[in-house]
PDB file of N, CA and C in Angstrom:
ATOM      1  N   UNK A   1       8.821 -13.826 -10.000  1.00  0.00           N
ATOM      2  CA  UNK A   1       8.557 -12.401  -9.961  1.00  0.00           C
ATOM      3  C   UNK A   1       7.171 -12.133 -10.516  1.00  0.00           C
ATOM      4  N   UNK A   2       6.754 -10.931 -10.048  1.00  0.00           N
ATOM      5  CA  UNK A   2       5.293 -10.520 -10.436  1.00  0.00           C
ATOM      6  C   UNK A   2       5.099  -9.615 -11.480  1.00  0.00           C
ATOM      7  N   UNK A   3       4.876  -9.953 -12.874  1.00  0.00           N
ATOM      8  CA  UNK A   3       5.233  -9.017 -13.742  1.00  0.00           C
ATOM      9  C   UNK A   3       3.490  -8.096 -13.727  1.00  0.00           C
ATOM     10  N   UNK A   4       4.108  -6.511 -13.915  1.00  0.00           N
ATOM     11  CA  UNK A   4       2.996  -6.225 -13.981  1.00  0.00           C
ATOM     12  C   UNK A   4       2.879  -5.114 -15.373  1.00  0.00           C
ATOM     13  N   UNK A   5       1.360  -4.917 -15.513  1.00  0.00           N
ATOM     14  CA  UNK A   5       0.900  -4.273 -16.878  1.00  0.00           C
ATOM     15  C   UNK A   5       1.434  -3.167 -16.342  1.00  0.00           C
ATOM     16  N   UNK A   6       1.406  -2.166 -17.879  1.00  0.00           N
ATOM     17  CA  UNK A   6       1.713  -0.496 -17.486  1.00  0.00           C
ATOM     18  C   UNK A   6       0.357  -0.271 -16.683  1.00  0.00           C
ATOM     19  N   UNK A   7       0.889   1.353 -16.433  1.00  0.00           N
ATOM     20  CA  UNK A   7       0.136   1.837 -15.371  1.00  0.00           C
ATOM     21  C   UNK A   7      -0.480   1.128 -14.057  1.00  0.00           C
ATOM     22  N   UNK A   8       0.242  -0.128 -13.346  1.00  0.00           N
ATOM     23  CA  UNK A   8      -0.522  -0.247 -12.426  1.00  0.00           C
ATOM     24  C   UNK A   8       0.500  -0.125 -11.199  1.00  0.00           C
ATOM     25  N   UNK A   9      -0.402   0.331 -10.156  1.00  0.00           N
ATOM     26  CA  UNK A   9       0.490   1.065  -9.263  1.00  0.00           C
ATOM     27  C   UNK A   9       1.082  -0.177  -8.177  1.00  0.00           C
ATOM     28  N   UNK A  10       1.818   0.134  -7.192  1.00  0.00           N
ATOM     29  CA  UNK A  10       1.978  -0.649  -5.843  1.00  0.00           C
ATOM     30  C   UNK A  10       1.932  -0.108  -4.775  1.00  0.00           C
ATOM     31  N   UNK A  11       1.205  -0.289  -4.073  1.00  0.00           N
ATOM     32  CA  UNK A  11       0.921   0.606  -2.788  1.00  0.00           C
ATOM     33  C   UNK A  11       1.633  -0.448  -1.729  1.00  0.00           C
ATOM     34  N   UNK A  12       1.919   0.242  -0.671  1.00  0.00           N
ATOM     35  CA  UNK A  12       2.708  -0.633   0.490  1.00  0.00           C
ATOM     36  C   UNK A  12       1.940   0.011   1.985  1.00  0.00           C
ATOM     37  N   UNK A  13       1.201  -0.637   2.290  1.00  0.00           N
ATOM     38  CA  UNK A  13       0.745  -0.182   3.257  1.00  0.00           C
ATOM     39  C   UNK A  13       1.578  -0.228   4.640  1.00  0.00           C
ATOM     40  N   UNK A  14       1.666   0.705   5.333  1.00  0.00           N
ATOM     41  CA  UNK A  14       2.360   1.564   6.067  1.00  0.00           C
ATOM     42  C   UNK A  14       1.484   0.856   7.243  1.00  0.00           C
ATOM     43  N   UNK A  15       2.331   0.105   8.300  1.00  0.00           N
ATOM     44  CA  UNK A  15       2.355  -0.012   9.796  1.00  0.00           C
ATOM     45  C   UNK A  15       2.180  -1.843   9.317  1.00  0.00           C
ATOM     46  N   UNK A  16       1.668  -2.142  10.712  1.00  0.00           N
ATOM     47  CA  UNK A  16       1.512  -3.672  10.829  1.00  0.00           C
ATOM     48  C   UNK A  16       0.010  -4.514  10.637  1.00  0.00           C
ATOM     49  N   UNK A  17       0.221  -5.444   9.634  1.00  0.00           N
ATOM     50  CA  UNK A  17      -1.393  -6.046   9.186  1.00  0.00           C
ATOM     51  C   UNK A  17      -1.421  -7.478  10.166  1.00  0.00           C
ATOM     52  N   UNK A  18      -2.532  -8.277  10.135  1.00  0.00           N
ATOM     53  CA  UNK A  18      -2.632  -9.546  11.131  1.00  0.00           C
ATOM     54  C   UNK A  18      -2.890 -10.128  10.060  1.00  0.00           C
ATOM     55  N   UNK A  19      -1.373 -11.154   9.668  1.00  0.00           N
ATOM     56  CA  UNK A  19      -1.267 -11.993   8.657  1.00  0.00           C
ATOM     57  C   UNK A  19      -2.591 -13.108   8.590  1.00  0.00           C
ATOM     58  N   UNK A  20      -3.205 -13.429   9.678  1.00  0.00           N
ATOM     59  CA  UNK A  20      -3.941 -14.426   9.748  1.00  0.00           C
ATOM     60  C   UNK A  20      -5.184 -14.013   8.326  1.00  0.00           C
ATOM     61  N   UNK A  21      -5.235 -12.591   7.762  1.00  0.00           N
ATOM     62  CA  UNK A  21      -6.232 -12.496   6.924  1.00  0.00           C
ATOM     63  C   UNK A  21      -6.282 -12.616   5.730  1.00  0.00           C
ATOM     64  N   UNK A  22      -7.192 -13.159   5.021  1.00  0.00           N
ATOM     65  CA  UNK A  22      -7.238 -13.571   3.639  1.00  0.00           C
ATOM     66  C   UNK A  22      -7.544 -12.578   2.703  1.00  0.00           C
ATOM     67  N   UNK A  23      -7.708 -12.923   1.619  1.00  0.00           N
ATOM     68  CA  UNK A  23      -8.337 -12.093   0.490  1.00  0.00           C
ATOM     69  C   UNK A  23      -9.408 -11.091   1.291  1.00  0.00           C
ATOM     70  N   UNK A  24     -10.833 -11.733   1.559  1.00  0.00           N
ATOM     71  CA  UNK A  24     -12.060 -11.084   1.897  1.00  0.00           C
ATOM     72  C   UNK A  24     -10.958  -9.830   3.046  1.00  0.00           C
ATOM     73  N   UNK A  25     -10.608 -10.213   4.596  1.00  0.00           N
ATOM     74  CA  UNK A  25      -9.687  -9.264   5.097  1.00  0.00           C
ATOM     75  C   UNK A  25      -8.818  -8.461   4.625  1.00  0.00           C
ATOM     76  N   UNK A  26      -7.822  -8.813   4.023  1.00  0.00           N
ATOM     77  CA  UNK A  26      -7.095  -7.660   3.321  1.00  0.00           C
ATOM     78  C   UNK A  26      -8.147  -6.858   2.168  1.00  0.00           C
ATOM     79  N   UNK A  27      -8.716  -7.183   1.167  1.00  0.00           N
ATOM     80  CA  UNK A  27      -9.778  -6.163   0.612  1.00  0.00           C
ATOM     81  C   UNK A  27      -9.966  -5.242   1.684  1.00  0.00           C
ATOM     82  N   UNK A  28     -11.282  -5.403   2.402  1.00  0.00           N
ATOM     83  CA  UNK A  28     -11.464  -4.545   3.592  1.00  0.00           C
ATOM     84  C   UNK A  28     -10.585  -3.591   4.192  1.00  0.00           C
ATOM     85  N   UNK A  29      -9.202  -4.161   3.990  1.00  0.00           N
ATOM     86  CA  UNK A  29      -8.201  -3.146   4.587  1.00  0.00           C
ATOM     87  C   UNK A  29      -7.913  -1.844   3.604  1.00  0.00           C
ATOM     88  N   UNK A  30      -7.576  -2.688   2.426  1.00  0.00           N
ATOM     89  CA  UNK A  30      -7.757  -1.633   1.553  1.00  0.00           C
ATOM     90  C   UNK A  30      -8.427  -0.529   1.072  1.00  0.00           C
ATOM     91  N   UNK A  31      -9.728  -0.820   1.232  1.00  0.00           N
ATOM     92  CA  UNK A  31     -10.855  -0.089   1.477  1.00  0.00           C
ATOM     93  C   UNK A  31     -10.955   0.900   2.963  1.00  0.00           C
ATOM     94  N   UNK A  32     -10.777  -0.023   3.841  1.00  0.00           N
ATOM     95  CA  UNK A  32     -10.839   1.421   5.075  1.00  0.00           C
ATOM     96  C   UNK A  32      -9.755   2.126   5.026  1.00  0.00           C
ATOM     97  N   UNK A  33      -8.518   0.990   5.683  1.00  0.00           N
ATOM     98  CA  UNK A  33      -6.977   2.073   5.834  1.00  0.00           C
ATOM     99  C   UNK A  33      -6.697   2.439   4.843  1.00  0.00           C
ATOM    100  N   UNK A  34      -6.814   2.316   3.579  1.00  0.00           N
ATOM    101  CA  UNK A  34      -6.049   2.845   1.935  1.00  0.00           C
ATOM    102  C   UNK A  34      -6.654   3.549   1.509  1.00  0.00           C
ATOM    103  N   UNK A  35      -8.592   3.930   1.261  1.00  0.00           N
ATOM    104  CA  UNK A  35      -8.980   4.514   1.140  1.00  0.00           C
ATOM    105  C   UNK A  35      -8.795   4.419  -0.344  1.00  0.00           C
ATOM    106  N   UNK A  36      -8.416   3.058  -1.226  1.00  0.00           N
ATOM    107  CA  UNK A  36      -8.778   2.389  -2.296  1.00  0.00           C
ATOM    108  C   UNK A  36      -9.236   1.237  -2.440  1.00  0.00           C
ATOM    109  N   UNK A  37      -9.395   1.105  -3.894  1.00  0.00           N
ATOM    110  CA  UNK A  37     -10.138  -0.109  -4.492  1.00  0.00           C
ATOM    111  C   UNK A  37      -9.154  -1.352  -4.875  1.00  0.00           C
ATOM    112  N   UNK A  38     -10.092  -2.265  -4.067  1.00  0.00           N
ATOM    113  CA  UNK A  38      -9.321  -3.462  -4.013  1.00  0.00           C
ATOM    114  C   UNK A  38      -9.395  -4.433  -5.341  1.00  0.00           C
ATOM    115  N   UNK A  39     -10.180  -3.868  -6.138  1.00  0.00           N
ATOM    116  CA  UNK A  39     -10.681  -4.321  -7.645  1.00  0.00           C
ATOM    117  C   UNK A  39      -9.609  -3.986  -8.586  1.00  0.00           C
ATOM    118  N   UNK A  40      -8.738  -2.483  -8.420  1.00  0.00           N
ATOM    119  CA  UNK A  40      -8.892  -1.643  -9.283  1.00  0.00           C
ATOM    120  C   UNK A  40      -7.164  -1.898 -10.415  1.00  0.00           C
ATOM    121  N   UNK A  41      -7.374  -3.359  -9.847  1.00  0.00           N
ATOM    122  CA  UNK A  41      -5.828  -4.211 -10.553  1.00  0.00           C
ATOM    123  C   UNK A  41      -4.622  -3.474  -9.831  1.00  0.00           C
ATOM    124  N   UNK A  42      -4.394  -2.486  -9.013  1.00  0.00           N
ATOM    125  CA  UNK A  42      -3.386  -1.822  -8.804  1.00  0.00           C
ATOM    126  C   UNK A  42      -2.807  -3.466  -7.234  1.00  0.00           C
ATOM    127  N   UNK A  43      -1.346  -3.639  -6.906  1.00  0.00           N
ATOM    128  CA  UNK A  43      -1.158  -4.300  -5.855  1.00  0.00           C
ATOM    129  C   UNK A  43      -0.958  -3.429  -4.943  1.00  0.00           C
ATOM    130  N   UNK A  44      -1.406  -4.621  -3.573  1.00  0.00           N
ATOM    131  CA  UNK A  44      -1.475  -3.720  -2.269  1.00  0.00           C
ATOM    132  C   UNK A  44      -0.445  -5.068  -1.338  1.00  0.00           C
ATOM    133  N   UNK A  45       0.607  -4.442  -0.596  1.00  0.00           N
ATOM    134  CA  UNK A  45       1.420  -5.279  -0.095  1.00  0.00           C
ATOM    135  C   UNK A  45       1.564  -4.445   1.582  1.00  0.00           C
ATOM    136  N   UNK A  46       1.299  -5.884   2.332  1.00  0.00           N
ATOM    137  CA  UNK A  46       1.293  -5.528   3.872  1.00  0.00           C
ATOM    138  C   UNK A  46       2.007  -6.571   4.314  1.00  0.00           C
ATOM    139  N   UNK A  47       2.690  -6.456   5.356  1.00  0.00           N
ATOM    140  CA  UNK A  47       3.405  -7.283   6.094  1.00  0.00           C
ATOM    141  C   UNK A  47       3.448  -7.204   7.363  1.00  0.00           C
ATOM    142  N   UNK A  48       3.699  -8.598   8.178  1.00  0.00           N
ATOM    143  CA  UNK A  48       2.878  -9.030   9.352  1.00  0.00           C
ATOM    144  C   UNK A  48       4.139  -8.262  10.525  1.00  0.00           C
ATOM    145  N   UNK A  49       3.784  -8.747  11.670  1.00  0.00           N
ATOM    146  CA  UNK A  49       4.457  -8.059  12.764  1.00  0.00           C
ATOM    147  C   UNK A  49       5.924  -8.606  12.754  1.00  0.00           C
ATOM    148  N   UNK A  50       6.562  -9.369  12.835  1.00  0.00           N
ATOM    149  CA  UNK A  50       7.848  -9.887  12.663  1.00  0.00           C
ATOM    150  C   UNK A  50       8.552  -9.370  11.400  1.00  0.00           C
ATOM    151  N   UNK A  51       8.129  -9.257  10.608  1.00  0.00           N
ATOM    152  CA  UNK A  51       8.657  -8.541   9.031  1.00  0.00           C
ATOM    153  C   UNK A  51       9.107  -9.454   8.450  1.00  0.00           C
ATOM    154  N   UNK A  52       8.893 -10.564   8.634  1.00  0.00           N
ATOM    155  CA  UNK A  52       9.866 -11.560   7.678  1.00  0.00           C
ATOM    156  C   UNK A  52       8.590 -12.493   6.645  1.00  0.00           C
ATOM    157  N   UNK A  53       7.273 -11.851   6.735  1.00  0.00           N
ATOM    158  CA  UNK A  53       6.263 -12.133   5.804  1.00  0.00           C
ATOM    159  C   UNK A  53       5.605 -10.956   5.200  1.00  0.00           C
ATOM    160  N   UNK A  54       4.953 -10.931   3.967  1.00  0.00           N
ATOM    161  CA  UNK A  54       4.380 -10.162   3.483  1.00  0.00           C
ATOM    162  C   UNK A  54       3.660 -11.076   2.371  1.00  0.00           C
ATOM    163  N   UNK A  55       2.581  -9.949   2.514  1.00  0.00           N
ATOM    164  CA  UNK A  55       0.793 -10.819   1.343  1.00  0.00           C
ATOM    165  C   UNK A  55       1.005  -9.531   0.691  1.00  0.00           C
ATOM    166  N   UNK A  56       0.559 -10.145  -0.508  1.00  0.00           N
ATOM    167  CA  UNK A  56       0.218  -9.234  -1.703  1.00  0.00           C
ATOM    168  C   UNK A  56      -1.100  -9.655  -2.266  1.00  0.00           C
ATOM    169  N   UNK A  57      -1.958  -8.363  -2.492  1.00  0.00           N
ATOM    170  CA  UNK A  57      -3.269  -8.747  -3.121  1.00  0.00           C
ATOM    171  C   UNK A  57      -3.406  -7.931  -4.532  1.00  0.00           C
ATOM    172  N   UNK A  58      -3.991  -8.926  -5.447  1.00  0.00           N
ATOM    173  CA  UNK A  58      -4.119  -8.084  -6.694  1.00  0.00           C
ATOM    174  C   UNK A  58      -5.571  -8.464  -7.066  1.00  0.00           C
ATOM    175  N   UNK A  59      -5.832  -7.809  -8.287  1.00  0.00           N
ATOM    176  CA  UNK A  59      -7.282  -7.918  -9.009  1.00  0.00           C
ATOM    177  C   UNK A  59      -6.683  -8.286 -10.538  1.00  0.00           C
ATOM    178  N   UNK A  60      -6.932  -9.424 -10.898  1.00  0.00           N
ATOM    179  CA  UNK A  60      -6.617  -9.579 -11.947  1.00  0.00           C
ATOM    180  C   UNK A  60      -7.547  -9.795 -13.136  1.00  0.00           C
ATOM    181  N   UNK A  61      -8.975  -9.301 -13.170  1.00  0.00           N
ATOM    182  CA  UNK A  61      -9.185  -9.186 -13.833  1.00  0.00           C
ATOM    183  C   UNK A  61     -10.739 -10.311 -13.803  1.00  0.00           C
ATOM    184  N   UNK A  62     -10.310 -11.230 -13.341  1.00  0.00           N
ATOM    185  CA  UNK A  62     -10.901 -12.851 -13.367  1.00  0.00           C
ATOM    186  C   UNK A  62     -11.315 -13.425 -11.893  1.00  0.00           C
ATOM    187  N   UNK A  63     -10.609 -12.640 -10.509  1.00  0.00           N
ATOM    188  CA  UNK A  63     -10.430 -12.495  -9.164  1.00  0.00           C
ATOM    189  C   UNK A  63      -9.315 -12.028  -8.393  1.00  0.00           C
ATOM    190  N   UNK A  64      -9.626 -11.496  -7.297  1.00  0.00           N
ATOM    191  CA  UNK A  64      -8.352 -11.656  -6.799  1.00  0.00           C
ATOM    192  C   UNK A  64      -7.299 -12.392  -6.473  1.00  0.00           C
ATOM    193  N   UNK A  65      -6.325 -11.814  -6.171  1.00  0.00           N
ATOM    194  CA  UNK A  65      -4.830 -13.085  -6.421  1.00  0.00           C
ATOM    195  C   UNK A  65      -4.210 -12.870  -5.378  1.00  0.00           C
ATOM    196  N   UNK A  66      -3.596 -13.637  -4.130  1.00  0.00           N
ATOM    197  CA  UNK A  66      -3.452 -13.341  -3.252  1.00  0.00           C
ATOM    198  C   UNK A  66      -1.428 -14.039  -3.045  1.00  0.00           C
ATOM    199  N   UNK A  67      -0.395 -13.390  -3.361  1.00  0.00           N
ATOM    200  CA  UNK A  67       0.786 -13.644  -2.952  1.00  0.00           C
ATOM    201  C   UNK A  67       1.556 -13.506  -1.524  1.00  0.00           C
ATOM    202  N   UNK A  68       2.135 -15.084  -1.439  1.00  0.00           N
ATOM    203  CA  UNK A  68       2.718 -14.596  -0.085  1.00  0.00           C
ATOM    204  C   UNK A  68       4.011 -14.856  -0.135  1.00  0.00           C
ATOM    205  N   UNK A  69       5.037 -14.038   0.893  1.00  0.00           N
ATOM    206  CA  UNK A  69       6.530 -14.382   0.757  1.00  0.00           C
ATOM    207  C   UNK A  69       6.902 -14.480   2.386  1.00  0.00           C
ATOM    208  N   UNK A  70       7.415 -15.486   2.621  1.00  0.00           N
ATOM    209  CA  UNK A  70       8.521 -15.202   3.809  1.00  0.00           C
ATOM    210  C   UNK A  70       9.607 -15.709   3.470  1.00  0.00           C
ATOM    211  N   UNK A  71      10.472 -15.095   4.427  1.00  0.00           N
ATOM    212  CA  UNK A  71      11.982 -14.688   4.354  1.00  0.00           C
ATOM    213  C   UNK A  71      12.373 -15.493   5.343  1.00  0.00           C
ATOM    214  N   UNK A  72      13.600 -16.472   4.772  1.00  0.00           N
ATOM    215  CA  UNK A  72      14.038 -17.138   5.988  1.00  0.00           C
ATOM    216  C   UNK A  72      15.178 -16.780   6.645  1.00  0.00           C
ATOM    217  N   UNK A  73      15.497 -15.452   6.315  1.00  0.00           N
ATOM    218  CA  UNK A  73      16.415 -14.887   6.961  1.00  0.00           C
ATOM    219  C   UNK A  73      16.417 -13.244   6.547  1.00  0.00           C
ATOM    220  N   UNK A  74      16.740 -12.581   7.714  1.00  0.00           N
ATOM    221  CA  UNK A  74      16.415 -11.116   7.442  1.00  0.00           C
ATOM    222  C   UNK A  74      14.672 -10.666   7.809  1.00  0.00           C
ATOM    223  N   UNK A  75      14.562  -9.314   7.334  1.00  0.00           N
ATOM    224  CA  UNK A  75      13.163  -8.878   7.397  1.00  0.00           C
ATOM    225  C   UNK A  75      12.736  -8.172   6.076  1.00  0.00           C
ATOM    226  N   UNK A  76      11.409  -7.840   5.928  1.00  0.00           N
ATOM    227  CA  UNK A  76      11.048  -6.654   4.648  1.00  0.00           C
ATOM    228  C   UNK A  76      11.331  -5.271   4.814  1.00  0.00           C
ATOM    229  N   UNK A  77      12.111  -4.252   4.630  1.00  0.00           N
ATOM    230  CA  UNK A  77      12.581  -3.110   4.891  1.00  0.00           C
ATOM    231  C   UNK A  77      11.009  -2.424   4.251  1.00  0.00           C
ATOM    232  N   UNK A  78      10.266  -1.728   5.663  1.00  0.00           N
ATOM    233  CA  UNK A  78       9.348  -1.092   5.697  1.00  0.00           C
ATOM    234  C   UNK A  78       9.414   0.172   6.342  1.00  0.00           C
ATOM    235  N   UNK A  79       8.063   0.945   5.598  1.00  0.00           N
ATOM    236  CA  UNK A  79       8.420   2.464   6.110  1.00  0.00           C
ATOM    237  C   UNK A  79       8.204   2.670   7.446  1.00  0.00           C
ATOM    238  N   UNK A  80       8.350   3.346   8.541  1.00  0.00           N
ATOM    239  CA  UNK A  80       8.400   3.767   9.925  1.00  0.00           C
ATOM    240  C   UNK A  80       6.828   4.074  10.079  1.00  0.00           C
ATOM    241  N   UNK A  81       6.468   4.713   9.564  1.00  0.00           N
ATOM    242  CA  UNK A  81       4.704   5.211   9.634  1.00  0.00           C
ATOM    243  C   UNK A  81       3.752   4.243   9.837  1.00  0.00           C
ATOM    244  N   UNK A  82       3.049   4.536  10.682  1.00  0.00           N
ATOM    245  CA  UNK A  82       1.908   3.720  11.544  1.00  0.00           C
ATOM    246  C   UNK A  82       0.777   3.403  10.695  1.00  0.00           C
ATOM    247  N   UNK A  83       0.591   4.208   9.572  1.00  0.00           N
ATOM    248  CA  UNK A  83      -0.686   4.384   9.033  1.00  0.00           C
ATOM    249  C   UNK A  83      -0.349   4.802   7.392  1.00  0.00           C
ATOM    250  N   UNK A  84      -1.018   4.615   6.449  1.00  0.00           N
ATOM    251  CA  UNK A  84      -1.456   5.342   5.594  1.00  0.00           C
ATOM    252  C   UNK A  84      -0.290   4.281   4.429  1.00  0.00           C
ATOM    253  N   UNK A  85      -0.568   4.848   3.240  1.00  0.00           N
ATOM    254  CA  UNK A  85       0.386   4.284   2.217  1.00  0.00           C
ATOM    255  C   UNK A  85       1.464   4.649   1.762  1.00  0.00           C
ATOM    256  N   UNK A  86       2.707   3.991   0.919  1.00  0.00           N
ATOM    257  CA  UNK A  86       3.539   4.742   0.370  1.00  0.00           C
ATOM    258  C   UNK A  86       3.789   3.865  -1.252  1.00  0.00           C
ATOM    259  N   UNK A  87       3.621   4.541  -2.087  1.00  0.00           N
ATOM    260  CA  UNK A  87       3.623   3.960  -3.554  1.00  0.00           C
ATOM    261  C   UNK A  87       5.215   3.490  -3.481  1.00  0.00           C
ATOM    262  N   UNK A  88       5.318   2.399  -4.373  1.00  0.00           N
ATOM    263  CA  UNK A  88       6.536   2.169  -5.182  1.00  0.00           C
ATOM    264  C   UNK A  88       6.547   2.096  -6.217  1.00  0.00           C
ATOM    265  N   UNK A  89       7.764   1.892  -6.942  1.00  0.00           N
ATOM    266  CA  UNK A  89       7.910   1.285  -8.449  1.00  0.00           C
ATOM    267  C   UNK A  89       7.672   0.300  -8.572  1.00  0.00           C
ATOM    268  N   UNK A  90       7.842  -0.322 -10.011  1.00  0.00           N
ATOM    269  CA  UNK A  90       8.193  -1.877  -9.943  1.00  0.00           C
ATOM    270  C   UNK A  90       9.612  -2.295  -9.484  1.00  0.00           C
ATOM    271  N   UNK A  91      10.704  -1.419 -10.060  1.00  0.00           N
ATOM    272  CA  UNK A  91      12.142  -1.642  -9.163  1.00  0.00           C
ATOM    273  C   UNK A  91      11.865  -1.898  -7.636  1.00  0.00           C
ATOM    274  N   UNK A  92      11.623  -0.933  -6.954  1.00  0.00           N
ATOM    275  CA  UNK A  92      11.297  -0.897  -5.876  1.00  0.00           C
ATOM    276  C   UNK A  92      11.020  -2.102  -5.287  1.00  0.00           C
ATOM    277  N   UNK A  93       9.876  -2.753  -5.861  1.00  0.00           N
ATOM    278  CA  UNK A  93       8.787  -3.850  -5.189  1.00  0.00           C
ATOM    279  C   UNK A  93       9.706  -4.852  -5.849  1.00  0.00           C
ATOM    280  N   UNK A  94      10.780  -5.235  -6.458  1.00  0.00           N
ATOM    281  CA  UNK A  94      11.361  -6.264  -6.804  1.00  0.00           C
ATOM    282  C   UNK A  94      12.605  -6.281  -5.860  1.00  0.00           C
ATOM    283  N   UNK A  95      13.191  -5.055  -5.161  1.00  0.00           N
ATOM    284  CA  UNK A  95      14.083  -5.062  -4.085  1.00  0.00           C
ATOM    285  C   UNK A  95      13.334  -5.296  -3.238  1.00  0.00           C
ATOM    286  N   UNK A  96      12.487  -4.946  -2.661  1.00  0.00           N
ATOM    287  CA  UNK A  96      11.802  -5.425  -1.561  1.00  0.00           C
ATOM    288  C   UNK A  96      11.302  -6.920  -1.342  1.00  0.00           C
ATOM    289  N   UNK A  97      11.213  -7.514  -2.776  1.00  0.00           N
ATOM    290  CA  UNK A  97      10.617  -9.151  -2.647  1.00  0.00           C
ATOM    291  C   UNK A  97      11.943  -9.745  -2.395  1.00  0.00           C
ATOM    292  N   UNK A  98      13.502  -8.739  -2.612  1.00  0.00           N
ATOM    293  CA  UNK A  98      14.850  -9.654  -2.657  1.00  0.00           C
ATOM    294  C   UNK A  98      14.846  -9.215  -1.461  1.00  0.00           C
ATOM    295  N   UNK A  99      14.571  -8.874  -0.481  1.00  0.00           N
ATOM    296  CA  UNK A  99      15.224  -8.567   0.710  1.00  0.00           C
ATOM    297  C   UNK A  99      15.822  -7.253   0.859  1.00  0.00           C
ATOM    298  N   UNK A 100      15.959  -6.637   0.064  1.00  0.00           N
ATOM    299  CA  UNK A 100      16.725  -5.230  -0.196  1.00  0.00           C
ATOM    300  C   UNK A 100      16.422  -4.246   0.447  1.00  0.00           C
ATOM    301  N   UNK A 101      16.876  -3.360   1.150  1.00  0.00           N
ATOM    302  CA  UNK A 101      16.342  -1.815   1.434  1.00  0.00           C
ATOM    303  C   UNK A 101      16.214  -1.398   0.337  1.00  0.00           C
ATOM    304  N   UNK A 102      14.750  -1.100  -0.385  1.00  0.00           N
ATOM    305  CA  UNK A 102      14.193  -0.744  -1.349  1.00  0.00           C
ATOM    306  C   UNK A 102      14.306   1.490  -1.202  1.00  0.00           C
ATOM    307  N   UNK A 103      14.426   1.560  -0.029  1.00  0.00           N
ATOM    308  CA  UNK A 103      14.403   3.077   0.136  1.00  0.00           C
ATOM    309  C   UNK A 103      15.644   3.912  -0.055  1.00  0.00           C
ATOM    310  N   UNK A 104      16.651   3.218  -0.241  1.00  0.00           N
ATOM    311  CA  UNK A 104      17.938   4.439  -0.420  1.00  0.00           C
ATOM    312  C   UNK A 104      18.875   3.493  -1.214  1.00  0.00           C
ATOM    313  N   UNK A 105      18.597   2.713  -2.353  1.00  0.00           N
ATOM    314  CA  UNK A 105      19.258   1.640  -3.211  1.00  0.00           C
ATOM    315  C   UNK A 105      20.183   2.991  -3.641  1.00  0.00           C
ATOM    316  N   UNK A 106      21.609   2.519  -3.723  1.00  0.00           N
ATOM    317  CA  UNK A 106      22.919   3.480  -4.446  1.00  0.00           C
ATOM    318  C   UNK A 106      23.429   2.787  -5.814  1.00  0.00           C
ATOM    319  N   UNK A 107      22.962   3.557  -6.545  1.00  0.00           N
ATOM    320  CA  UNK A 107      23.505   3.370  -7.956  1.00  0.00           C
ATOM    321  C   UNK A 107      24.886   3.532  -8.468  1.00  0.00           C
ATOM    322  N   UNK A 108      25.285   2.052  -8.707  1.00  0.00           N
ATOM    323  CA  UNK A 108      26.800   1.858  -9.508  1.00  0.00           C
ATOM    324  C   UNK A 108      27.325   2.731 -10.669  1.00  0.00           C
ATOM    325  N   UNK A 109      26.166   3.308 -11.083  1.00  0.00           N
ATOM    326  CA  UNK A 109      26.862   4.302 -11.984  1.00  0.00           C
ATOM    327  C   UNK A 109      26.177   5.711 -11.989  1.00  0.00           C
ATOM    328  N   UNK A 110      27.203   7.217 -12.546  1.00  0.00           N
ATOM    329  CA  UNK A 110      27.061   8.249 -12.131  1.00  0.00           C
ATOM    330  C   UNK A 110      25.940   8.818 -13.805  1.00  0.00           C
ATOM    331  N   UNK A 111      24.687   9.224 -13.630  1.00  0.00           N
ATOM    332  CA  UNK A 111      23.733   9.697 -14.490  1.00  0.00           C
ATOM    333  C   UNK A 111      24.590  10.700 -15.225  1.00  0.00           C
ATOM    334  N   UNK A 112      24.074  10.940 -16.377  1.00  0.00           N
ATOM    335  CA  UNK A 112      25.364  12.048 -17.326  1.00  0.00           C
ATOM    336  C   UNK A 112      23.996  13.197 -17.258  1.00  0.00           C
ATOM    337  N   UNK A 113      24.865  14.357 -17.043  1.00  0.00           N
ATOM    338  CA  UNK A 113      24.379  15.608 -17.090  1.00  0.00           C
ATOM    339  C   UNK A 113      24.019  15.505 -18.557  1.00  0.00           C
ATOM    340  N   UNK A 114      23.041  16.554 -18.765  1.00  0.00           N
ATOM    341  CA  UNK A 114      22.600  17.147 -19.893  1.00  0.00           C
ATOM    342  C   UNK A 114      22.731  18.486 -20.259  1.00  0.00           C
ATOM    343  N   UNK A 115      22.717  18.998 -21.131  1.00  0.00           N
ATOM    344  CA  UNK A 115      22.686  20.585 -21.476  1.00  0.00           C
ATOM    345  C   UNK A 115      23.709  20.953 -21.817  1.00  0.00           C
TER     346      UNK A 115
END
């Protein structure tokens, strides 16, 4: 698992990337389609046309760090949108590295009202 510092975000970029690209390529992506910084320690996670891979790029400080996962069974439950980003948690991005539908996870237990 990818433990990360406070405050740093995860962006999931929204539609389909061409796995064939490395660090230098995905930066670039980040920069045009994200319209962020590929420096800025936050992770940026895209996944290829089949869904059963996904790269993760980070800035750690020292260089970038480039993670990859495929799935040998199943796909990465990604958002429908062609374009643009959608933040997660760290929960989130740890269902999503298990295979999980990270978007509508149902909680085993009922939150207690307050007041």
């Amino acid at each position: 698992m990818i433990a990360l510092a406070a405050g740093v975000r995860v962006w999931l970029a929204a539609g389909v990337t061409d796995m064939r690209k490395g660090f230098d390529g995905l930066a670039g992506l980040v920069q045009q389609r994200l319209g962020q910084d590929p420096f800025s320690g936050h992770l940026f996670v895209f996944r290829g046309r089949r869904g059963d891979l996904i790269k993760i790029l980070a800035w750690d400080t020292q260089g970038l760090v480039l993670y990859a996962k495929r799935l040998e069974r199943g796909r990465f439950t990604w958002p429908q949108a062609s374009d643009g980003a959608v933040a997660l948690t760290p929960a989130q991005l740890s269902m999503l590295l298990e295979g999980i539908d990270w978007r509508m996870p149902a909680r085993s237990w009922r939150p207690e009202m307050t007041g």
